[in-house]
PDB file of N, CA and C in Angstrom:
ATOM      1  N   UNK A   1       0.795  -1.190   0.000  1.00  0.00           N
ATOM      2  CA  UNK A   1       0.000   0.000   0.000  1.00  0.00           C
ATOM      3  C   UNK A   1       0.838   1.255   0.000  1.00  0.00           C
ATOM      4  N   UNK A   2       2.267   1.257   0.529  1.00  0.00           N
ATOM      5  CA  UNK A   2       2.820   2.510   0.339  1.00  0.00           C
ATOM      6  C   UNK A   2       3.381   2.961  -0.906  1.00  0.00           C
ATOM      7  N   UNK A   3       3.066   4.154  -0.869  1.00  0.00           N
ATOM      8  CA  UNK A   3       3.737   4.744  -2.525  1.00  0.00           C
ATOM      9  C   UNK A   3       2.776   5.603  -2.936  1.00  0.00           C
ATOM     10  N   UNK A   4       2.811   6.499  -3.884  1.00  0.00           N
ATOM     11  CA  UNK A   4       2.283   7.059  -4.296  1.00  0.00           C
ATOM     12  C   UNK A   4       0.583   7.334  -4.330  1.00  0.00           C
ATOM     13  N   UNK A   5       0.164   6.314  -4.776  1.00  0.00           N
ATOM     14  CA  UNK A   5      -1.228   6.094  -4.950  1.00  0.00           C
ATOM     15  C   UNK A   5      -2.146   6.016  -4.092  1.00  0.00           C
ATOM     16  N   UNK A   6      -1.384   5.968  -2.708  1.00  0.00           N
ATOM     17  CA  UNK A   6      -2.309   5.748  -0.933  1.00  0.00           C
ATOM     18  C   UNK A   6      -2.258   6.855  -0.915  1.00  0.00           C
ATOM     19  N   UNK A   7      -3.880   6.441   0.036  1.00  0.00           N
ATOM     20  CA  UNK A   7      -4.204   8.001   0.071  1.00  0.00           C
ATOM     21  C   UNK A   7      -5.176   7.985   1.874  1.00  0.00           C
ATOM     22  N   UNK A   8      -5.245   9.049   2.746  1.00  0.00           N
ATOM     23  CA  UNK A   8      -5.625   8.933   3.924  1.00  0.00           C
ATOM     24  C   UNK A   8      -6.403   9.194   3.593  1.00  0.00           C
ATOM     25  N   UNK A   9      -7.665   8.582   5.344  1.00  0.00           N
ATOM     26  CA  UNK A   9      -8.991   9.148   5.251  1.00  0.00           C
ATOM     27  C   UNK A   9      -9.124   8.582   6.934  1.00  0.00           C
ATOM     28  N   UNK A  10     -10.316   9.412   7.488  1.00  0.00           N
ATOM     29  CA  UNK A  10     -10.587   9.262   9.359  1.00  0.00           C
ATOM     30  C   UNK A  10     -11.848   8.725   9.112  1.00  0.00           C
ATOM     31  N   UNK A  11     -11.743   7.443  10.107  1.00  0.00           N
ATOM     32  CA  UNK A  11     -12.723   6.928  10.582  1.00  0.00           C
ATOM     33  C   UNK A  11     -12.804   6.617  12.406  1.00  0.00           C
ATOM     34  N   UNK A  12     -13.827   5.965  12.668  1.00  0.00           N
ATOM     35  CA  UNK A  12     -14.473   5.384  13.544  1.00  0.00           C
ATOM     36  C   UNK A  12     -14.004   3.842  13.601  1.00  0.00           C
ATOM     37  N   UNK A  13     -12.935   3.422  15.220  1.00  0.00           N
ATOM     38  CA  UNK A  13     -13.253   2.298  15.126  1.00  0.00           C
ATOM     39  C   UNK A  13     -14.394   1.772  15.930  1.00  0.00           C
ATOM     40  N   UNK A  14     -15.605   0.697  15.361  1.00  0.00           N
ATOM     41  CA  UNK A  14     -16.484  -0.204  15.234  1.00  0.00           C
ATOM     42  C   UNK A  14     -16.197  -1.039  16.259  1.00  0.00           C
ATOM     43  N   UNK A  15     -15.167  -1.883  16.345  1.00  0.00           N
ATOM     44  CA  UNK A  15     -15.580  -3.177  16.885  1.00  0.00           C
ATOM     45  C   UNK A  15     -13.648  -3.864  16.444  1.00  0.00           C
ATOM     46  N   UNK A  16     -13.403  -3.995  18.162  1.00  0.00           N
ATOM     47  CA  UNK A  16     -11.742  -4.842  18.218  1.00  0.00           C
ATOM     48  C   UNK A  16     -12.309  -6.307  17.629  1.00  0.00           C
ATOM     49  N   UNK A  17     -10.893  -6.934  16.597  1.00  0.00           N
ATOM     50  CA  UNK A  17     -11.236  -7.982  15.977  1.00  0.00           C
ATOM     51  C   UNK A  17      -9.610  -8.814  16.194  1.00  0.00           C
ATOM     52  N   UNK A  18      -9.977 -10.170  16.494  1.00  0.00           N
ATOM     53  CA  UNK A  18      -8.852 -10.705  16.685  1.00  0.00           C
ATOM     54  C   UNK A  18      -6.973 -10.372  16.069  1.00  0.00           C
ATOM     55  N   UNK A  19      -6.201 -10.697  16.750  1.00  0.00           N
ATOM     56  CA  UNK A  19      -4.908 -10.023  15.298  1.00  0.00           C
ATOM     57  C   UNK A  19      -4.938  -8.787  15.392  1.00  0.00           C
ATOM     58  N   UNK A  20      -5.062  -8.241  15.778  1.00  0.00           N
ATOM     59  CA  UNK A  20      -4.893  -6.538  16.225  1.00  0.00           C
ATOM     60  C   UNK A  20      -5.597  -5.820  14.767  1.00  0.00           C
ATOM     61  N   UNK A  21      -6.716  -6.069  14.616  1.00  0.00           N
ATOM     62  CA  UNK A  21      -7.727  -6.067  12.775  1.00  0.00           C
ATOM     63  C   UNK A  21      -9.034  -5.366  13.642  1.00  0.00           C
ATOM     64  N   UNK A  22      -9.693  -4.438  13.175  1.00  0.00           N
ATOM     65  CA  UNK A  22     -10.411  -3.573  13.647  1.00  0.00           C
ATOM     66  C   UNK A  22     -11.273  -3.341  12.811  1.00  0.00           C
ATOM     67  N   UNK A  23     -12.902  -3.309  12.772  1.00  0.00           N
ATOM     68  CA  UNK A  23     -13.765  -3.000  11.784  1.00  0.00           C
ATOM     69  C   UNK A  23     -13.882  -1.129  12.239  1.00  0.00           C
ATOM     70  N   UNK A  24     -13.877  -0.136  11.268  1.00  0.00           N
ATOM     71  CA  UNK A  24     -13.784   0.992  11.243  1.00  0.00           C
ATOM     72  C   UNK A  24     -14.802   1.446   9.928  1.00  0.00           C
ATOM     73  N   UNK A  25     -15.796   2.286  10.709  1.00  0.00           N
ATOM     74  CA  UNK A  25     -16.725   3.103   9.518  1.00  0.00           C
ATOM     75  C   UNK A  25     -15.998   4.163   9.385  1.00  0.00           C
ATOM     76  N   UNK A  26     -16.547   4.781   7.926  1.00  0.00           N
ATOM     77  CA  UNK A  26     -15.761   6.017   7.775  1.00  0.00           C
ATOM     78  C   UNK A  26     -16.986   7.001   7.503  1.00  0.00           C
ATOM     79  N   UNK A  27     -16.579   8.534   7.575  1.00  0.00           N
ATOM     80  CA  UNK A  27     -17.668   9.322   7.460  1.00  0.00           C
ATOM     81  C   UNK A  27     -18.803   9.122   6.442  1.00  0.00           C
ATOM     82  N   UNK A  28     -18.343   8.444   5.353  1.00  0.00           N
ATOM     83  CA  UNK A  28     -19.683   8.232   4.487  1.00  0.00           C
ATOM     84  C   UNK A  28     -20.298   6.965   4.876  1.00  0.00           C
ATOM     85  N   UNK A  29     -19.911   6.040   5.612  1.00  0.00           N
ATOM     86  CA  UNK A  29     -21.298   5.411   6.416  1.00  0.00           C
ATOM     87  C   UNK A  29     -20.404   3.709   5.382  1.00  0.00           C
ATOM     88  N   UNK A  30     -19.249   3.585   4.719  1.00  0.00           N
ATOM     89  CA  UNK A  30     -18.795   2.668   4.406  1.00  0.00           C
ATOM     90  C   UNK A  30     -18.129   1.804   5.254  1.00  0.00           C
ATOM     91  N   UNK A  31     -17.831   0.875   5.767  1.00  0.00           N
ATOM     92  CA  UNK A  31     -17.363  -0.212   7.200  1.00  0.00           C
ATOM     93  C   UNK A  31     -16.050  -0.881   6.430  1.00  0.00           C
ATOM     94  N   UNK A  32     -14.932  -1.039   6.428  1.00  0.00           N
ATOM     95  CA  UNK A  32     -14.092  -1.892   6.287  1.00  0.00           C
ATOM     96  C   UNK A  32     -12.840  -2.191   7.450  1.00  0.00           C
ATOM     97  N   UNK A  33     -11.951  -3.602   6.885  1.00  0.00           N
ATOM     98  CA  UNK A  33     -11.281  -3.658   8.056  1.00  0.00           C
ATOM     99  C   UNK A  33     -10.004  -3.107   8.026  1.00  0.00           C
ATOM    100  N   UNK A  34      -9.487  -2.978   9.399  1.00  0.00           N
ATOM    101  CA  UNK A  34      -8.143  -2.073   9.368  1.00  0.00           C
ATOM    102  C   UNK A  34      -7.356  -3.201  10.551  1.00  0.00           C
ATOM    103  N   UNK A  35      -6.058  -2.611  10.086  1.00  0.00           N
ATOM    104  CA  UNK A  35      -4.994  -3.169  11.014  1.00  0.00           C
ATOM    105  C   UNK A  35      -3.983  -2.173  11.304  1.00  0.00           C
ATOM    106  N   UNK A  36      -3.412  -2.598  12.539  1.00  0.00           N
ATOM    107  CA  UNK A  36      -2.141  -2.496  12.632  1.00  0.00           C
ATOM    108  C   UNK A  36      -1.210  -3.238  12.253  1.00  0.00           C
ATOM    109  N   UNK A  37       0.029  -2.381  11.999  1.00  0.00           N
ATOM    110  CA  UNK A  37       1.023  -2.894  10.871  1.00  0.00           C
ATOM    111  C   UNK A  37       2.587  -2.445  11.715  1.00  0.00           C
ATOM    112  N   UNK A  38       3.125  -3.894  11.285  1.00  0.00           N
ATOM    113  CA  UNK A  38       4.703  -3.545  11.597  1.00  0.00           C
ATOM    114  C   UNK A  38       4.775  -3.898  13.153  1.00  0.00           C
ATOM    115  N   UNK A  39       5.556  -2.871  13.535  1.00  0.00           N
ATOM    116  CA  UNK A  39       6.542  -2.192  14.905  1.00  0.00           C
ATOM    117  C   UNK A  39       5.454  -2.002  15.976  1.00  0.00           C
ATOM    118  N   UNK A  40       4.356  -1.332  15.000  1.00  0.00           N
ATOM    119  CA  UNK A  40       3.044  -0.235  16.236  1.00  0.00           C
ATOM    120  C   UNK A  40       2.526  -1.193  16.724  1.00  0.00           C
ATOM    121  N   UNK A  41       1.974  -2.592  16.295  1.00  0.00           N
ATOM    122  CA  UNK A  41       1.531  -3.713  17.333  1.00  0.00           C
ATOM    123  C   UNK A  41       2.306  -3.685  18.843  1.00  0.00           C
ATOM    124  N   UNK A  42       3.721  -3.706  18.738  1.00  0.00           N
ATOM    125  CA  UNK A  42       4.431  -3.881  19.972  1.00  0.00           C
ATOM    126  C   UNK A  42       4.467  -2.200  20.880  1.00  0.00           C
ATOM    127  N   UNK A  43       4.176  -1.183  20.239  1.00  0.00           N
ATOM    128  CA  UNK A  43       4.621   0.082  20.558  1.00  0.00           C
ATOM    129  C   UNK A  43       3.126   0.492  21.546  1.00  0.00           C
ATOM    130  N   UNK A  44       1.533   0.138  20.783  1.00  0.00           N
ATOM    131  CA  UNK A  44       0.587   0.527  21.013  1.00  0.00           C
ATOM    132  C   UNK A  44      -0.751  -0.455  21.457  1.00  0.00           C
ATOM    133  N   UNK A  45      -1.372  -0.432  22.297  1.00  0.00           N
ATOM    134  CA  UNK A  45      -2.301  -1.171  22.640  1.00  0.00           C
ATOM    135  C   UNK A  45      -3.374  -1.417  21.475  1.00  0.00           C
ATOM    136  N   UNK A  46      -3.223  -0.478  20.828  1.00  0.00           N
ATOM    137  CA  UNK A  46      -4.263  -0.585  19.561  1.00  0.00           C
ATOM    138  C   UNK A  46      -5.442   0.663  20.368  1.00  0.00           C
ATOM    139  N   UNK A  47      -6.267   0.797  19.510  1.00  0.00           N
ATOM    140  CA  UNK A  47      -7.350   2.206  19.404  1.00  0.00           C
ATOM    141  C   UNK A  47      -8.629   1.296  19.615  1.00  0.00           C
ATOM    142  N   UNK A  48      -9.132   1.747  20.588  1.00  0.00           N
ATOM    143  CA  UNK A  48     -10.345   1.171  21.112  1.00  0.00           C
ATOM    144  C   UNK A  48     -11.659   1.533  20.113  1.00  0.00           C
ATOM    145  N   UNK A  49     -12.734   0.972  20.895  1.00  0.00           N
ATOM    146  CA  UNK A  49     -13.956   1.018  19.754  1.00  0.00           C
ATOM    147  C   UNK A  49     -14.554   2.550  20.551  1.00  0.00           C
ATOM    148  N   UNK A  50     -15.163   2.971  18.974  1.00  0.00           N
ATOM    149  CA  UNK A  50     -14.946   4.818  19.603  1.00  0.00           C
ATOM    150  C   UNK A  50     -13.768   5.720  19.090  1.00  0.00           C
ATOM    151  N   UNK A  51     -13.129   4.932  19.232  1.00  0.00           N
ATOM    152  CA  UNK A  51     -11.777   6.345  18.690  1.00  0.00           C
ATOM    153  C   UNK A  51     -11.568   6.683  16.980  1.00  0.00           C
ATOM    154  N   UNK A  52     -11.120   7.558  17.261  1.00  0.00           N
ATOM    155  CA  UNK A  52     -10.863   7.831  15.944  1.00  0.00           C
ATOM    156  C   UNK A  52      -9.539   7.803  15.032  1.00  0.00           C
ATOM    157  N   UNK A  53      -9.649   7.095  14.128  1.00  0.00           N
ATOM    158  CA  UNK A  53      -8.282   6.886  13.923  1.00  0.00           C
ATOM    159  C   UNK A  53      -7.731   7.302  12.395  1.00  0.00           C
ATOM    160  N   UNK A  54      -6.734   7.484  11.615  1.00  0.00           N
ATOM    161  CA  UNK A  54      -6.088   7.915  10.612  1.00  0.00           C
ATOM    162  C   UNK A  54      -5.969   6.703   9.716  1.00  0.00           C
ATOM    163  N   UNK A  55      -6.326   6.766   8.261  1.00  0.00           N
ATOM    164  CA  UNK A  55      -6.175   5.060   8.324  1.00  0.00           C
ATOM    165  C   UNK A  55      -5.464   5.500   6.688  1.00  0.00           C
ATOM    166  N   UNK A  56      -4.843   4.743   5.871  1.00  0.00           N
ATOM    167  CA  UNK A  56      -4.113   5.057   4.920  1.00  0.00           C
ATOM    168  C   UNK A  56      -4.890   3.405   3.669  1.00  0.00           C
ATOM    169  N   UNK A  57      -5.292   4.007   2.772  1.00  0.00           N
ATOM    170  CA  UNK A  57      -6.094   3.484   1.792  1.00  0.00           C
ATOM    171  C   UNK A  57      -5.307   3.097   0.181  1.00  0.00           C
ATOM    172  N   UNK A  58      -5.847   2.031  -0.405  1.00  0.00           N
ATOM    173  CA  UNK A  58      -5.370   1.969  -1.415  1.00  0.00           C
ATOM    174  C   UNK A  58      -6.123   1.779  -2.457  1.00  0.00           C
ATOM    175  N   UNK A  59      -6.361   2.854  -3.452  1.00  0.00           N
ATOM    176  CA  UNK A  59      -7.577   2.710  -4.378  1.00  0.00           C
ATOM    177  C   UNK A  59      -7.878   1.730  -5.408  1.00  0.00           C
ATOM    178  N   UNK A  60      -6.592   0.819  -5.384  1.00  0.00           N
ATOM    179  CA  UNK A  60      -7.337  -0.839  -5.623  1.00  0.00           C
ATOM    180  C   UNK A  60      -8.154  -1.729  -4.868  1.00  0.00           C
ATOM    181  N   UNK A  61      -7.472  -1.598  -3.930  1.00  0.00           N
ATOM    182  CA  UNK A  61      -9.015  -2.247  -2.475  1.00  0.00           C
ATOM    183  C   UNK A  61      -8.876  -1.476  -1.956  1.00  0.00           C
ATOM    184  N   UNK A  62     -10.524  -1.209  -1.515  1.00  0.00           N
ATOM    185  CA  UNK A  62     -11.443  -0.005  -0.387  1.00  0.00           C
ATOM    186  C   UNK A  62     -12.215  -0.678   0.741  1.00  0.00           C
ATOM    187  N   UNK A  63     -11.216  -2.278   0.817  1.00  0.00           N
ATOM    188  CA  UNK A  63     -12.258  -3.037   1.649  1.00  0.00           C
ATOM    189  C   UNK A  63     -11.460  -2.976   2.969  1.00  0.00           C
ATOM    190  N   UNK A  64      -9.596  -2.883   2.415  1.00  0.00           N
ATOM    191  CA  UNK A  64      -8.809  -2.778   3.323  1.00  0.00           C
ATOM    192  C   UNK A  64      -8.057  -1.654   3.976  1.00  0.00           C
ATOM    193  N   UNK A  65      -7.789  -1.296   4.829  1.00  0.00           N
ATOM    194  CA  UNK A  65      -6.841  -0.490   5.270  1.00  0.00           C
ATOM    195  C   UNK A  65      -6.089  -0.360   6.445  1.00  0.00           C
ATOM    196  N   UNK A  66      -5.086   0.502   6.467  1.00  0.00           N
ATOM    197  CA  UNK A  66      -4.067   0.219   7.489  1.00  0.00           C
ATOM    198  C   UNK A  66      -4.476   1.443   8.543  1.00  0.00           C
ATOM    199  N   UNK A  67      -3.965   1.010  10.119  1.00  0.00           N
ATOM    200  CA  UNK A  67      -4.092   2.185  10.497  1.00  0.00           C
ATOM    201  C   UNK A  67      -2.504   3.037  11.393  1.00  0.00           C
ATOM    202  N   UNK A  68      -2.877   3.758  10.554  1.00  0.00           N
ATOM    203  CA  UNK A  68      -1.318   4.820  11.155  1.00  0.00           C
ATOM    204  C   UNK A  68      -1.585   5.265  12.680  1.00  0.00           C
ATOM    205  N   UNK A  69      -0.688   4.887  13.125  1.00  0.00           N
ATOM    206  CA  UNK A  69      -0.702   5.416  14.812  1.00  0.00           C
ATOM    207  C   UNK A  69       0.935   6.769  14.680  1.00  0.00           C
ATOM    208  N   UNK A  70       0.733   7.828  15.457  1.00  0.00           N
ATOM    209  CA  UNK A  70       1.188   8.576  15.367  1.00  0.00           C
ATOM    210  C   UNK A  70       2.141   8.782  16.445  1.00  0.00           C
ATOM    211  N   UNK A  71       3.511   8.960  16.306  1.00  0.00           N
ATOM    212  CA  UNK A  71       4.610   8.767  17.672  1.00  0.00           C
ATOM    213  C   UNK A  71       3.999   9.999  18.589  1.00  0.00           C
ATOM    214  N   UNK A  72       4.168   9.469  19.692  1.00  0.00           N
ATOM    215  CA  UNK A  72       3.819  10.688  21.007  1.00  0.00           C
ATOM    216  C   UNK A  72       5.240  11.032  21.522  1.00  0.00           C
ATOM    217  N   UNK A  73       5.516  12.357  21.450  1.00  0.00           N
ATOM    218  CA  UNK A  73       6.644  12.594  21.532  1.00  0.00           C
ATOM    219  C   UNK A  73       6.857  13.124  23.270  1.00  0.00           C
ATOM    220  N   UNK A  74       8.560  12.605  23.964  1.00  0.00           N
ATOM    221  CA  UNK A  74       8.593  12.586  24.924  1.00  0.00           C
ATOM    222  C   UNK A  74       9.021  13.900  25.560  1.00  0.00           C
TER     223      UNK A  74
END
């Protein structure tokens, strides 16, 4: 998904799903699943249901997406 062609968008996460995989609506009322990716599994508890999160898209599939967690600086 990284490169050029990804593109962000904020949603709502829905509902914690096994695997650190999160169902997340987005403002137009569309539901797909998201994950955490990489490093941020070990760094972050993951984003509860309710929060809002940053999620990075790829306009070949709109079913999937990733979600970017953002460093909190010390």
């Amino acid at each position: 998904m990284a490169g050029k062609e990804a593109f962000q968008v904020e949603g709502r996460v829905i509902e914690a799903r096994p695997n650190h995989t999160f169902c997340v609506e987005l403002a137009n009322g569309h539901r797909l699943t998201a994950f955490v990716a990489g490093r941020a599994k070990q760094l972050a508890g993951g984003p509860a249901p309710g929060d809002t999160v940053k999620l990075q898209l790829s306009p070949y599939d709109l079913s999937v997406g990733r979600i970017l967690l953002e460093r909190e600086t010390i």
